[in-house]
PDB file of N, CA and C in Angstrom:
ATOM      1  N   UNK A   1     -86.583 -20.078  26.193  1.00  0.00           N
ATOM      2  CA  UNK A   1     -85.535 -19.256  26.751  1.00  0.00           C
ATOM      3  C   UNK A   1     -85.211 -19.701  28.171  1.00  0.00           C
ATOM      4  N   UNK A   2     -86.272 -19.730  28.465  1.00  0.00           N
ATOM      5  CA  UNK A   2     -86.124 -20.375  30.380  1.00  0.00           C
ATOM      6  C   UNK A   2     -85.177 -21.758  30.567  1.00  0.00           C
ATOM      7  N   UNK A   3     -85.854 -22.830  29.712  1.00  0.00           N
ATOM      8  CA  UNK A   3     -84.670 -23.859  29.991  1.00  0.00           C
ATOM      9  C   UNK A   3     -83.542 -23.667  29.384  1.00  0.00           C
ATOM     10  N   UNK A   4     -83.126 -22.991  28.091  1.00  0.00           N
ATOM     11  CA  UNK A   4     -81.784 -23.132  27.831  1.00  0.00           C
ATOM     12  C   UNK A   4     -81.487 -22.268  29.034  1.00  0.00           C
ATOM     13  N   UNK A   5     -81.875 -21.366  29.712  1.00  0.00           N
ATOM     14  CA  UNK A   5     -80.873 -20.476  31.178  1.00  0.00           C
ATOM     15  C   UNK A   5     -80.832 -22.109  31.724  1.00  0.00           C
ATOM     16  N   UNK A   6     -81.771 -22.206  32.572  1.00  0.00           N
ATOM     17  CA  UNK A   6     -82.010 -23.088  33.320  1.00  0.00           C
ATOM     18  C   UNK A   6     -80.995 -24.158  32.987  1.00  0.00           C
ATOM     19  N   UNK A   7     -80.388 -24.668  31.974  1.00  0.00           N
ATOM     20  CA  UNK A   7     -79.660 -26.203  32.128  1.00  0.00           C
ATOM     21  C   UNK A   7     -78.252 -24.801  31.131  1.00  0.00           C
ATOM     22  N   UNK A   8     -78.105 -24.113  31.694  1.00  0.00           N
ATOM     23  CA  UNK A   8     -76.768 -23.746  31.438  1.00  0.00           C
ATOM     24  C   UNK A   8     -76.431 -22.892  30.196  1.00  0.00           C
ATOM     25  N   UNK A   9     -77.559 -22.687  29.296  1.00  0.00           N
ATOM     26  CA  UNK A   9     -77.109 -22.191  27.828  1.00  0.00           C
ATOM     27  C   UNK A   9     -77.790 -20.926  27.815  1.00  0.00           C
ATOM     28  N   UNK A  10     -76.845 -20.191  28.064  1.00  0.00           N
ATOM     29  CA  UNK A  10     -77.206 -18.456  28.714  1.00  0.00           C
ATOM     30  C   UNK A  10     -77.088 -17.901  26.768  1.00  0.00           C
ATOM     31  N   UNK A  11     -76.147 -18.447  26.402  1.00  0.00           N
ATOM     32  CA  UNK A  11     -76.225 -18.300  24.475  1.00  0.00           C
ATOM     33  C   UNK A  11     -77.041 -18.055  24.089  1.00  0.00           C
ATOM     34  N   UNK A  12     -78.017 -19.444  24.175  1.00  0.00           N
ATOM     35  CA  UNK A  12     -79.147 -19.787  23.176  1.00  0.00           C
ATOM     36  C   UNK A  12     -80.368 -19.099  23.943  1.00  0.00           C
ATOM     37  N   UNK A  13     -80.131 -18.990  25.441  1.00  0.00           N
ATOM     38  CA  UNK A  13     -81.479 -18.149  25.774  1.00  0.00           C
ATOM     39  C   UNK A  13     -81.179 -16.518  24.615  1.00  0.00           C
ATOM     40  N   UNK A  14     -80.219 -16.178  24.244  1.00  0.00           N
ATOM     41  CA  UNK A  14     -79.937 -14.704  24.281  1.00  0.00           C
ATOM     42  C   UNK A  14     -80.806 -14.509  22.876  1.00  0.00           C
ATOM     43  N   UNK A  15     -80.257 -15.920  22.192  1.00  0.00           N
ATOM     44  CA  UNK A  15     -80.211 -15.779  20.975  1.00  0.00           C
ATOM     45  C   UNK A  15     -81.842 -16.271  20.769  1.00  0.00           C
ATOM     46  N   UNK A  16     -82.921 -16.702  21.310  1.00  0.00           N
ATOM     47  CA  UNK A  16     -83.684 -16.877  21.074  1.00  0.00           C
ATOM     48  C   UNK A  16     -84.690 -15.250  21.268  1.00  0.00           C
ATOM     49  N   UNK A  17     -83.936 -14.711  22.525  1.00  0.00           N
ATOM     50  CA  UNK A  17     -84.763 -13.723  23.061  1.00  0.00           C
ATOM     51  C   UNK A  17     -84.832 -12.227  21.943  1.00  0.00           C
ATOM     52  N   UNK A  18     -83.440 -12.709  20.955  1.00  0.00           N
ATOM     53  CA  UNK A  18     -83.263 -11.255  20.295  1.00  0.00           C
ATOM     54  C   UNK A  18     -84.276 -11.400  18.971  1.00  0.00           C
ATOM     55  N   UNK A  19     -84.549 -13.015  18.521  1.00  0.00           N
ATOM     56  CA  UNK A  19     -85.261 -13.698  17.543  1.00  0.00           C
ATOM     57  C   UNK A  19     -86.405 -13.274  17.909  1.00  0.00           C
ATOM     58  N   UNK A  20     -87.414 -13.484  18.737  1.00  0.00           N
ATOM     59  CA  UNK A  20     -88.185 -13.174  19.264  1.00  0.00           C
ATOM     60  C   UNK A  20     -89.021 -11.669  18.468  1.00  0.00           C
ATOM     61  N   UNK A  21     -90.384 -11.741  18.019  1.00  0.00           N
ATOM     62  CA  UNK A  21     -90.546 -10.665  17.287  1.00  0.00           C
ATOM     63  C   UNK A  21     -91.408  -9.887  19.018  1.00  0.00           C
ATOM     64  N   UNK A  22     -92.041 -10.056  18.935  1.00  0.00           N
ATOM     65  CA  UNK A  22     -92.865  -9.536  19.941  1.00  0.00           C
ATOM     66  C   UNK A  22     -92.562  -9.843  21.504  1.00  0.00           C
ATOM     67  N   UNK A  23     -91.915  -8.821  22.056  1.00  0.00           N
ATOM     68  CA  UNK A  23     -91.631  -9.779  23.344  1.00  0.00           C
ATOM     69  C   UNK A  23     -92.456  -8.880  24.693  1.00  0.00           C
ATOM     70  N   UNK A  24     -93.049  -9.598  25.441  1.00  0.00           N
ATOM     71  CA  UNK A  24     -93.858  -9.429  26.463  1.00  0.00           C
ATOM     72  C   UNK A  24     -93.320  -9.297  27.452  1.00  0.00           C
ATOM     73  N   UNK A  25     -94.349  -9.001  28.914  1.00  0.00           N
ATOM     74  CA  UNK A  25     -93.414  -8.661  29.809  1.00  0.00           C
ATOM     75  C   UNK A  25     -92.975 -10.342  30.329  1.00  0.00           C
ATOM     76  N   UNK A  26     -93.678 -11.059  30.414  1.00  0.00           N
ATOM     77  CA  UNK A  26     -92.935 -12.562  30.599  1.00  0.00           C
ATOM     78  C   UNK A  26     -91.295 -12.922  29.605  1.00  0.00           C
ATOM     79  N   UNK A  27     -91.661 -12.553  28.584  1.00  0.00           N
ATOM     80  CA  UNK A  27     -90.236 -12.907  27.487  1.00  0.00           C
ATOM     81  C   UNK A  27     -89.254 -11.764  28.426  1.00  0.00           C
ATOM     82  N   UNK A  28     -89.380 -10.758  28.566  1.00  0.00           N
ATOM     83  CA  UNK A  28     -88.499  -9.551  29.414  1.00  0.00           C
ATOM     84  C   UNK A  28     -88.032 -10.696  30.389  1.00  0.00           C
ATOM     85  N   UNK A  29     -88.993 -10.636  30.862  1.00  0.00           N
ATOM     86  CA  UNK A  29     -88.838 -10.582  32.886  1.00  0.00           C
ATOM     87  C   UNK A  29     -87.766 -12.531  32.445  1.00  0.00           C
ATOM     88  N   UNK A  30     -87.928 -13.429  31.760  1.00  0.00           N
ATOM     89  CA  UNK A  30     -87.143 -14.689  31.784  1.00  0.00           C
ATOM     90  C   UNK A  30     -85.809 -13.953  31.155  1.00  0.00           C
ATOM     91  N   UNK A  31     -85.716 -13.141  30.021  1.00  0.00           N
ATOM     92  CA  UNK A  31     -84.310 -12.912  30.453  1.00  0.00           C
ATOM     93  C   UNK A  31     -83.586 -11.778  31.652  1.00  0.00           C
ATOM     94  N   UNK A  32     -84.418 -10.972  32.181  1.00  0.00           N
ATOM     95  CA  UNK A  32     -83.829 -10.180  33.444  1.00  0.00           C
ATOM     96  C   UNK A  32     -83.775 -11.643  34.257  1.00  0.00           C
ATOM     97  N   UNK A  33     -84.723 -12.342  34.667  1.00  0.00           N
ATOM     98  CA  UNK A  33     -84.220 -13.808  35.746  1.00  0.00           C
ATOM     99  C   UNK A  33     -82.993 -14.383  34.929  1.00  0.00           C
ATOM    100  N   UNK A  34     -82.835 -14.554  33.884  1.00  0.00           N
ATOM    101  CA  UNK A  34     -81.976 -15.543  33.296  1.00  0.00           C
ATOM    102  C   UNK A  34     -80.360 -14.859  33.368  1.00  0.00           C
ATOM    103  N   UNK A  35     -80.447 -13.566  33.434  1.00  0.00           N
ATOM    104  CA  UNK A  35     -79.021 -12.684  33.744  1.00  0.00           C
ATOM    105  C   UNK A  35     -78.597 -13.051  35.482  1.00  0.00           C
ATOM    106  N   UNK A  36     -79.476 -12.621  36.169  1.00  0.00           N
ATOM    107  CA  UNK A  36     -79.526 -13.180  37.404  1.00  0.00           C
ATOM    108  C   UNK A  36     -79.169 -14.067  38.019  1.00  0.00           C
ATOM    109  N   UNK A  37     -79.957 -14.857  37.367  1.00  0.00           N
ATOM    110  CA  UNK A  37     -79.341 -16.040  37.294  1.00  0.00           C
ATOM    111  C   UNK A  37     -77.882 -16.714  37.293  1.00  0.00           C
ATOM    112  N   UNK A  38     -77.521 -16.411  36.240  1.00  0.00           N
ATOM    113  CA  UNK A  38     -75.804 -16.961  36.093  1.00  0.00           C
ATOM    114  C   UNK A  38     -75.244 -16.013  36.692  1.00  0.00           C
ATOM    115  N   UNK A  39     -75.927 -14.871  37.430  1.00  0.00           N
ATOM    116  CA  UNK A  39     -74.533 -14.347  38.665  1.00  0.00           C
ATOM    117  C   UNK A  39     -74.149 -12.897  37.398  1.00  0.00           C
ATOM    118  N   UNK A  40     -75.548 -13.103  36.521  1.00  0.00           N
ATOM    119  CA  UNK A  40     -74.670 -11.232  35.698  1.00  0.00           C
ATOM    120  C   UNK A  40     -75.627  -9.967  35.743  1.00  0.00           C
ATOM    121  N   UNK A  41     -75.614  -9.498  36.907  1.00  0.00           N
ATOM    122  CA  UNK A  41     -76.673  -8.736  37.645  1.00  0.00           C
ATOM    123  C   UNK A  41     -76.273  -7.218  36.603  1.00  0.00           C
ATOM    124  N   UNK A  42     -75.451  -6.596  35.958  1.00  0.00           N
ATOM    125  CA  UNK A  42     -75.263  -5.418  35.185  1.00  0.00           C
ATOM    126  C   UNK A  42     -75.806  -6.052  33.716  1.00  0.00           C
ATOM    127  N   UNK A  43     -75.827  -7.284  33.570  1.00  0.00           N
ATOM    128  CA  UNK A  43     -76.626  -7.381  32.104  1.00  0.00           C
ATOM    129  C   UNK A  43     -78.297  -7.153  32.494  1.00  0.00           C
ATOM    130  N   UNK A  44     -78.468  -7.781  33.634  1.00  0.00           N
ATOM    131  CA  UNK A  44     -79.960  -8.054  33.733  1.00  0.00           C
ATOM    132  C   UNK A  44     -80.557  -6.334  33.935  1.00  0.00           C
ATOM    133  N   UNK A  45     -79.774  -5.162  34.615  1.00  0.00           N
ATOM    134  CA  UNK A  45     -79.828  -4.285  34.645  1.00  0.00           C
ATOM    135  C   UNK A  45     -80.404  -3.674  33.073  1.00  0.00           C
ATOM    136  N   UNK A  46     -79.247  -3.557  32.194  1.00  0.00           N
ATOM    137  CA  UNK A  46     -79.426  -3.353  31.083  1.00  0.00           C
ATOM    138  C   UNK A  46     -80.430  -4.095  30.246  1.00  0.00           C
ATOM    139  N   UNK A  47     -81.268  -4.922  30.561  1.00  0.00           N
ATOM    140  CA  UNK A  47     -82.183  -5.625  29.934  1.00  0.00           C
ATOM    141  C   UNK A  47     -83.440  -4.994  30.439  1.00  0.00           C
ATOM    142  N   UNK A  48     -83.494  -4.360  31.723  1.00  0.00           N
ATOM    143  CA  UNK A  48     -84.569  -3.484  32.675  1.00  0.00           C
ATOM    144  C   UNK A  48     -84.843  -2.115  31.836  1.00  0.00           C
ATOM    145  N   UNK A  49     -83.473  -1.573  31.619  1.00  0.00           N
ATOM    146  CA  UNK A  49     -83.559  -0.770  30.809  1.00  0.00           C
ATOM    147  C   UNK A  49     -84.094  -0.627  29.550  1.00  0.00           C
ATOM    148  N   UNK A  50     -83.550  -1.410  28.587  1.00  0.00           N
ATOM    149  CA  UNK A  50     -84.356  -1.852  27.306  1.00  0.00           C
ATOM    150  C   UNK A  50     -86.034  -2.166  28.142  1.00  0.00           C
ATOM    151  N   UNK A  51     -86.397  -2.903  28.221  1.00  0.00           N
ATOM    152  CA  UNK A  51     -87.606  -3.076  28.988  1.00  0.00           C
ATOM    153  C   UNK A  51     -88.327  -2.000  28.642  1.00  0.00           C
ATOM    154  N   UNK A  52     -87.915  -0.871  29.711  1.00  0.00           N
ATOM    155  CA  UNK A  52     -88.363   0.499  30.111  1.00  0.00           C
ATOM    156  C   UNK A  52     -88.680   1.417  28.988  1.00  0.00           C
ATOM    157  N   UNK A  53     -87.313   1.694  27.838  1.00  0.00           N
ATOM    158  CA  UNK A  53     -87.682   1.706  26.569  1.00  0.00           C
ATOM    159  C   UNK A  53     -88.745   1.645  25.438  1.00  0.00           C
ATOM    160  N   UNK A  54     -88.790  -0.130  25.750  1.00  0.00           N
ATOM    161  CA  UNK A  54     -90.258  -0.070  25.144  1.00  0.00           C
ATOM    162  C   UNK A  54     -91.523  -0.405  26.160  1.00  0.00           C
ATOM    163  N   UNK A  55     -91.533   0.417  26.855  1.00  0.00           N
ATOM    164  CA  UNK A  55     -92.936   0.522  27.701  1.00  0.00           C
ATOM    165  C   UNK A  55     -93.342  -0.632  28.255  1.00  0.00           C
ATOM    166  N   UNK A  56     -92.498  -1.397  28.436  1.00  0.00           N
ATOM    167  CA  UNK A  56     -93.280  -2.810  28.851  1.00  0.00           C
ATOM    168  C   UNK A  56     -93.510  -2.843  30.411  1.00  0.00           C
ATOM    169  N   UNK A  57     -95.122  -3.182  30.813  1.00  0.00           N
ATOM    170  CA  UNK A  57     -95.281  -3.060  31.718  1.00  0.00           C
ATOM    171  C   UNK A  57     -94.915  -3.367  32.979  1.00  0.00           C
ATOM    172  N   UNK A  58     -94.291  -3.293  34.085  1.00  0.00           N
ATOM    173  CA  UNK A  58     -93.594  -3.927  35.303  1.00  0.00           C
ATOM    174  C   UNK A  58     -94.321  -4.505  36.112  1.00  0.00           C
ATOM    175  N   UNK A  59     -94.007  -6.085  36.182  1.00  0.00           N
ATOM    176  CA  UNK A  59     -94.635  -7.184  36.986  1.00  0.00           C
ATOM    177  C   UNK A  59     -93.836  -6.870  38.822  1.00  0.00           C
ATOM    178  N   UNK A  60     -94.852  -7.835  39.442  1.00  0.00           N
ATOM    179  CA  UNK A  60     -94.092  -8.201  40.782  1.00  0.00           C
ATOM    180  C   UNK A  60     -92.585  -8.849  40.647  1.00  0.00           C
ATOM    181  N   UNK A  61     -92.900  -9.695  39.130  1.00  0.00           N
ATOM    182  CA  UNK A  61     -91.487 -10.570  39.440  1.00  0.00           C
ATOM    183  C   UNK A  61     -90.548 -10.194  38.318  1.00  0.00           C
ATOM    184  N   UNK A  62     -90.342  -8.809  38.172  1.00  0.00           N
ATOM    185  CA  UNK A  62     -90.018  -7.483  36.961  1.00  0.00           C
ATOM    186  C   UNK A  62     -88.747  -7.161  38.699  1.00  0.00           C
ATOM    187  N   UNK A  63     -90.027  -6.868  39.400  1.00  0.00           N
ATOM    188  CA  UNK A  63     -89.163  -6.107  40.295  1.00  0.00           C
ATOM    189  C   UNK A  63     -88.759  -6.638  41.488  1.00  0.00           C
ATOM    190  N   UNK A  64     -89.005  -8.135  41.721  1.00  0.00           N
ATOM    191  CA  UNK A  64     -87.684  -8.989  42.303  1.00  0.00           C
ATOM    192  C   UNK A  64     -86.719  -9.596  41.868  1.00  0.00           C
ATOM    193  N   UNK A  65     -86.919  -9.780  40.256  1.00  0.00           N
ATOM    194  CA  UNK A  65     -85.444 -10.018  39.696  1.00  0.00           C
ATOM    195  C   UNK A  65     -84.381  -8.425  39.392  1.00  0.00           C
ATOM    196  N   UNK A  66     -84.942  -7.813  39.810  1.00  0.00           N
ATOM    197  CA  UNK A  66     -84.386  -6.013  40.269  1.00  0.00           C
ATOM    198  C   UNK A  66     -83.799  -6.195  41.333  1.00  0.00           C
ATOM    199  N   UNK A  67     -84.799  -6.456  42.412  1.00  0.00           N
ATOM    200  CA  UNK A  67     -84.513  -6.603  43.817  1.00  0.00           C
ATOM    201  C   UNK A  67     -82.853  -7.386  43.729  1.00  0.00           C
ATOM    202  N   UNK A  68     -82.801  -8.372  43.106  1.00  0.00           N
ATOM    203  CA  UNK A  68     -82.025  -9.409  42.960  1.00  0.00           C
ATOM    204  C   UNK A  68     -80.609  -8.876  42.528  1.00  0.00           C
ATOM    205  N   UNK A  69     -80.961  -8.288  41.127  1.00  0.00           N
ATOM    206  CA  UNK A  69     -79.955  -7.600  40.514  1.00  0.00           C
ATOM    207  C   UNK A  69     -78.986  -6.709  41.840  1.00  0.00           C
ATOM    208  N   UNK A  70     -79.795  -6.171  42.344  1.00  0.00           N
ATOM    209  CA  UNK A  70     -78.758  -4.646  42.926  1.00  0.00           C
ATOM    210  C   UNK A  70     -78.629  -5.535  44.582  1.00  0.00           C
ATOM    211  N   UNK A  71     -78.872  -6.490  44.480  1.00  0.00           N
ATOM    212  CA  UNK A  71     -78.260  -7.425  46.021  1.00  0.00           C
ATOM    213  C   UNK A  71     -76.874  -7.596  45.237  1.00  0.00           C
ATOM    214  N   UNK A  72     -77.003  -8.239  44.279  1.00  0.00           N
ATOM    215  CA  UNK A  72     -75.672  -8.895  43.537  1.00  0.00           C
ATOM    216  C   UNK A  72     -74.725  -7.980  43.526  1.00  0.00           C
ATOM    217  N   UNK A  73     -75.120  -6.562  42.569  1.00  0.00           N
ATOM    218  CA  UNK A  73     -74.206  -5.751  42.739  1.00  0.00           C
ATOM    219  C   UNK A  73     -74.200  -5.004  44.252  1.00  0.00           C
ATOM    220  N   UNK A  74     -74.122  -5.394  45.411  1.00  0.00           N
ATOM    221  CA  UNK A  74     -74.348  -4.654  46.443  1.00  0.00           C
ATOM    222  C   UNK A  74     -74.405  -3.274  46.481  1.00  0.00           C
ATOM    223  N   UNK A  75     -75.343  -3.089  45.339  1.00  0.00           N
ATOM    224  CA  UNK A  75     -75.991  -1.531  45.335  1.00  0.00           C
ATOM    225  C   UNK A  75     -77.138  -0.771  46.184  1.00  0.00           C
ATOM    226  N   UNK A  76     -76.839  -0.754  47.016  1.00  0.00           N
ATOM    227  CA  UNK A  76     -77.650  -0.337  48.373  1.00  0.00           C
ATOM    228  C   UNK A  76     -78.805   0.495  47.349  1.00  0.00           C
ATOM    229  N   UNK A  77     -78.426   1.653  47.504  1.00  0.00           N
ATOM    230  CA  UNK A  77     -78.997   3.016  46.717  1.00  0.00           C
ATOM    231  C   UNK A  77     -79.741   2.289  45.621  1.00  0.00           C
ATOM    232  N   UNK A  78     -79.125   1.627  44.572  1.00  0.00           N
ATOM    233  CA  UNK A  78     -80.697   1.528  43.715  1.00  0.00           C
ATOM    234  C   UNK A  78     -81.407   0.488  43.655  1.00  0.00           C
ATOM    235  N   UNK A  79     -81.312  -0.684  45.082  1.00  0.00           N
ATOM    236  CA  UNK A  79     -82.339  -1.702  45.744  1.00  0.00           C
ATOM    237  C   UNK A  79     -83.154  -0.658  46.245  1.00  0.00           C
ATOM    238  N   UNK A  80     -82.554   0.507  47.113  1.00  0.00           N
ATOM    239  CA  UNK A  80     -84.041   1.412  47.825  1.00  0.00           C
ATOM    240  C   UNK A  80     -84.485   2.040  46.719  1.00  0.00           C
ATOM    241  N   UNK A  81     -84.574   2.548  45.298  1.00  0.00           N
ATOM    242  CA  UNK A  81     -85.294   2.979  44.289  1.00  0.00           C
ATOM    243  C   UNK A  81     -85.587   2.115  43.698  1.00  0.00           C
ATOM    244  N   UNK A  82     -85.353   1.204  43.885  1.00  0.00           N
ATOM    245  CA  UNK A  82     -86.403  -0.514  43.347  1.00  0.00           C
ATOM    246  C   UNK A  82     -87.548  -0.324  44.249  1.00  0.00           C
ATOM    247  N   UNK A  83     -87.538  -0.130  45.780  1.00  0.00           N
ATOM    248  CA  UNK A  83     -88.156  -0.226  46.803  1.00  0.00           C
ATOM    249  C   UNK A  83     -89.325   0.678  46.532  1.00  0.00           C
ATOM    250  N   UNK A  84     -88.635   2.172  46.156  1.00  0.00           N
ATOM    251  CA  UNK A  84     -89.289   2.899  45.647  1.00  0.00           C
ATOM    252  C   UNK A  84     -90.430   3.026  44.746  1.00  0.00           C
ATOM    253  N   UNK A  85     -89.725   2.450  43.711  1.00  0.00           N
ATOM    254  CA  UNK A  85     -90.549   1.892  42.673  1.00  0.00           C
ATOM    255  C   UNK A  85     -91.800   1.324  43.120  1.00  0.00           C
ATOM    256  N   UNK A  86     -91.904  -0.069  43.928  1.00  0.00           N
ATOM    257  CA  UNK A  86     -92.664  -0.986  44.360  1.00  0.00           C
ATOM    258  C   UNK A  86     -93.812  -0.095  45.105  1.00  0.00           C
ATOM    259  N   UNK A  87     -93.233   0.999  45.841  1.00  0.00           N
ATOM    260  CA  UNK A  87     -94.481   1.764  46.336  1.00  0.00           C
ATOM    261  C   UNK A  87     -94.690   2.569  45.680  1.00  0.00           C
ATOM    262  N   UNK A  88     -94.277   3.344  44.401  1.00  0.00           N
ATOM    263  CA  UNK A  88     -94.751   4.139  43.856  1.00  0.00           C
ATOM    264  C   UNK A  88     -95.954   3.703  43.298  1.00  0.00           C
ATOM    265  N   UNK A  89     -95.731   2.677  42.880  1.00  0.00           N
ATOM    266  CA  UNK A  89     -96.630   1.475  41.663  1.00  0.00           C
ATOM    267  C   UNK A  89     -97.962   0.694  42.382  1.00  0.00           C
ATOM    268  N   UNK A  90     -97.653   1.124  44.034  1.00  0.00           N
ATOM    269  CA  UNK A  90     -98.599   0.065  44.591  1.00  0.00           C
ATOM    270  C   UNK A  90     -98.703  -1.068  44.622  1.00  0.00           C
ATOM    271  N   UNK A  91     -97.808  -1.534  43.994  1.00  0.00           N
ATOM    272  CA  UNK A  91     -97.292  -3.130  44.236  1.00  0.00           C
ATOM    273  C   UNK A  91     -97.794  -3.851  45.514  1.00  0.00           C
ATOM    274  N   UNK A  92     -98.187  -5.271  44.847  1.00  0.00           N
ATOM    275  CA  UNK A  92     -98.272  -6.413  46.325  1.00  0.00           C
ATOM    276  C   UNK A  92     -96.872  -6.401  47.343  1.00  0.00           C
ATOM    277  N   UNK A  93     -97.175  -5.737  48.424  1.00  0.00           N
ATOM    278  CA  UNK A  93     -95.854  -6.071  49.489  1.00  0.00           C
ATOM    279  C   UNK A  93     -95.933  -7.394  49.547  1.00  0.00           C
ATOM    280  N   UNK A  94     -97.131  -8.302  49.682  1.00  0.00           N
ATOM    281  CA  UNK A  94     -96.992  -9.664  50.096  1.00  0.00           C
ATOM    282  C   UNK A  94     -96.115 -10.451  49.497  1.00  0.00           C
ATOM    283  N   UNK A  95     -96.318 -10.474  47.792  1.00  0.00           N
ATOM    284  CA  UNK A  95     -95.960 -10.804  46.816  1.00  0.00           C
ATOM    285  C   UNK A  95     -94.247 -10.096  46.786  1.00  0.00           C
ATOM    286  N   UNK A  96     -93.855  -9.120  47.309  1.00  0.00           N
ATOM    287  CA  UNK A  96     -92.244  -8.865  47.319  1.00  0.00           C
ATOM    288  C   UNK A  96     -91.572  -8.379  48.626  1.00  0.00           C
ATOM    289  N   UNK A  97     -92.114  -8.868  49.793  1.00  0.00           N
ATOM    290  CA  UNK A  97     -92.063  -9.032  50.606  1.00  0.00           C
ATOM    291  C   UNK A  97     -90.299  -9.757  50.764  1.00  0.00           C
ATOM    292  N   UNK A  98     -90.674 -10.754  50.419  1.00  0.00           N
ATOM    293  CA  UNK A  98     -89.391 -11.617  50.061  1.00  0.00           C
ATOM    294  C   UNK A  98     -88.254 -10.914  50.010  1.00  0.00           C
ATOM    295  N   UNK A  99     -88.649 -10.675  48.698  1.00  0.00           N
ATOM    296  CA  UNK A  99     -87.147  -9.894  47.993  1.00  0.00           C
ATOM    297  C   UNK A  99     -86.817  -8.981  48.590  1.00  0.00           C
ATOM    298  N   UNK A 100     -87.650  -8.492  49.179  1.00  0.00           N
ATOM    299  CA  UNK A 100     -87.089  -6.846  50.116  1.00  0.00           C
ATOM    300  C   UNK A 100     -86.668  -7.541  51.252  1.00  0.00           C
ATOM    301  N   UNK A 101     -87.037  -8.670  52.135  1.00  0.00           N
ATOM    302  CA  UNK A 101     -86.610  -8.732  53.106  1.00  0.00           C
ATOM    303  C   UNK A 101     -84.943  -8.947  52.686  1.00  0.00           C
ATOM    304  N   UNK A 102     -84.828  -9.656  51.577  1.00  0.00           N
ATOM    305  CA  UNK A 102     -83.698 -10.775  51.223  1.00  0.00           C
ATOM    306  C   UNK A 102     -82.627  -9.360  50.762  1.00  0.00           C
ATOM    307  N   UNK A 103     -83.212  -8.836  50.402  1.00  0.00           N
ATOM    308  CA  UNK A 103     -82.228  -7.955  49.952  1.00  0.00           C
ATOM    309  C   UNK A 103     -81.866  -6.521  51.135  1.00  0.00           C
ATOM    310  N   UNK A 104     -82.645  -6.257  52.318  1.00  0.00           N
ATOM    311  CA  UNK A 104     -82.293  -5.769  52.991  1.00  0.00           C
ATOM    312  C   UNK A 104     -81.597  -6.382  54.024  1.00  0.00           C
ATOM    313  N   UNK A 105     -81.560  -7.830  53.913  1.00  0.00           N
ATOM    314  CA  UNK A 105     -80.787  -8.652  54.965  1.00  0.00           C
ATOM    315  C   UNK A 105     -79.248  -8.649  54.838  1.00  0.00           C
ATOM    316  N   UNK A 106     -79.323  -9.008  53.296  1.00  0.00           N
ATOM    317  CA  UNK A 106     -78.119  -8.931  52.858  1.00  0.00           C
ATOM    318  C   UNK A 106     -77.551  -7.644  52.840  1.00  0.00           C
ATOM    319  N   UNK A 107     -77.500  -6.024  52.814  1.00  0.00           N
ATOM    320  CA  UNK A 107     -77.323  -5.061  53.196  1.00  0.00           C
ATOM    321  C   UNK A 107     -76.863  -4.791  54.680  1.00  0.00           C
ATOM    322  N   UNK A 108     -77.408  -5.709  55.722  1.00  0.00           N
ATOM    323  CA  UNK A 108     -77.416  -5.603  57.307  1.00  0.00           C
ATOM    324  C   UNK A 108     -78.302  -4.636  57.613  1.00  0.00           C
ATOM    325  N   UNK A 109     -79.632  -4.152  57.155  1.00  0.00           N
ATOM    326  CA  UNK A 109     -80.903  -3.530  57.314  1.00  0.00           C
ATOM    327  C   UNK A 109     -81.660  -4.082  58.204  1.00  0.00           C
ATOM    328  N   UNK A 110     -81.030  -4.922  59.252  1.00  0.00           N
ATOM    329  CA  UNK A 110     -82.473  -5.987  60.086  1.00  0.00           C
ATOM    330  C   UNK A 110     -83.617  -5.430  60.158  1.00  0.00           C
ATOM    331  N   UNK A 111     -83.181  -3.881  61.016  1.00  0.00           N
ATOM    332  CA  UNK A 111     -84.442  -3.458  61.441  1.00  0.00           C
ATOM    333  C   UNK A 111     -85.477  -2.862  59.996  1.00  0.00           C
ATOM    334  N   UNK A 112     -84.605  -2.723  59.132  1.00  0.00           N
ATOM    335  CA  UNK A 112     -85.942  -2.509  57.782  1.00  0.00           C
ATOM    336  C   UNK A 112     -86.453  -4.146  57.155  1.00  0.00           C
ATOM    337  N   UNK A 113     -85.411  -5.230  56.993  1.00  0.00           N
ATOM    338  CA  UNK A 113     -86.616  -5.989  56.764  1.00  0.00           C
ATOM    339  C   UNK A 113     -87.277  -6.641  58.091  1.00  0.00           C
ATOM    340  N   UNK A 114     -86.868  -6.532  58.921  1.00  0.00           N
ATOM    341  CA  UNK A 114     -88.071  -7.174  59.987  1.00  0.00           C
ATOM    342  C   UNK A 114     -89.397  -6.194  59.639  1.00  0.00           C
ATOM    343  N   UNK A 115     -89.410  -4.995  59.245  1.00  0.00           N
ATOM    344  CA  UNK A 115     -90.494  -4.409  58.828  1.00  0.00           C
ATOM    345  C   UNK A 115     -91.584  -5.482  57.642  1.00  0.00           C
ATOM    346  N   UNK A 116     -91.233  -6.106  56.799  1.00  0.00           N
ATOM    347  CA  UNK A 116     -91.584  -6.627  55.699  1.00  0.00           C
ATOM    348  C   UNK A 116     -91.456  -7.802  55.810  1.00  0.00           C
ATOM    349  N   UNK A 117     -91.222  -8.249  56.902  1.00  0.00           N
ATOM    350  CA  UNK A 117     -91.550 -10.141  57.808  1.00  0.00           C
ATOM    351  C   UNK A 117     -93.108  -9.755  58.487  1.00  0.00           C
ATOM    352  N   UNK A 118     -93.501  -8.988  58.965  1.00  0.00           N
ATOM    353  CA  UNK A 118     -95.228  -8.574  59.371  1.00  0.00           C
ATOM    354  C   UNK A 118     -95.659  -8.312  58.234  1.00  0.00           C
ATOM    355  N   UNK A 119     -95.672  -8.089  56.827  1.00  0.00           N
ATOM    356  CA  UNK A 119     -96.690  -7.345  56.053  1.00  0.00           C
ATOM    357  C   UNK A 119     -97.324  -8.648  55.573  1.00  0.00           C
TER     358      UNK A 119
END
């Protein structure tokens, strides 16, 4: 699924991912990156959702291709309940550090991600 995103064939990732009997949170999380990816941040949304659905557990990189998603859609409001999320869950700040900075930069938040440039 990863390289057909990766060299352009957003199709055949789709179509492999729906083939797919058992899908994990890695099979999830390559197509939430793989929506992302080509710039379609309301599919990758809806793929979070399904996700959620079936209980699949949320990685660090679950919830920077989130982070990612709601930069794209410059959805202020549900990057900070991503944020949310990340501390509800106890999540590695180190490990999404990044994405929060990246996505509060892009918002014009300096003074919240300079918070998450020290952690």
């Amino acid at each position: 699924m990863n390289m057909y995103s990766k060299y352009g064939q957003l199709g055949c990732s789709v179509r492999v991912f729906q083939e797919v009997g058992f899908k994990d949170v890695v099979t999830w999380n390559t197509m939430l990156s793989s929506f992302v990816r080509h710039g379609l941040p309301e599919e990758a949304l809806a793929v979070f959702r399904e996700m959620r659905k079936d209980g699949v557990w949320l990685s660090e990189f679950t919830l920077c291709s989130l982070l990612k998603a709601c930069t794209l859609l410059k959805a202020f409001q549900q990057g900070k309940q991503v944020h949310a999320l990340v501390v509800v869950m106890g999540r590695d700040l180190v490990v999404l550090g990044t994405a929060l900075i990246g996505s509060y930069t892009n918002f014009e938040y300096i003074e919240e991600a300079w918070k998450y440039s020290r952690v």
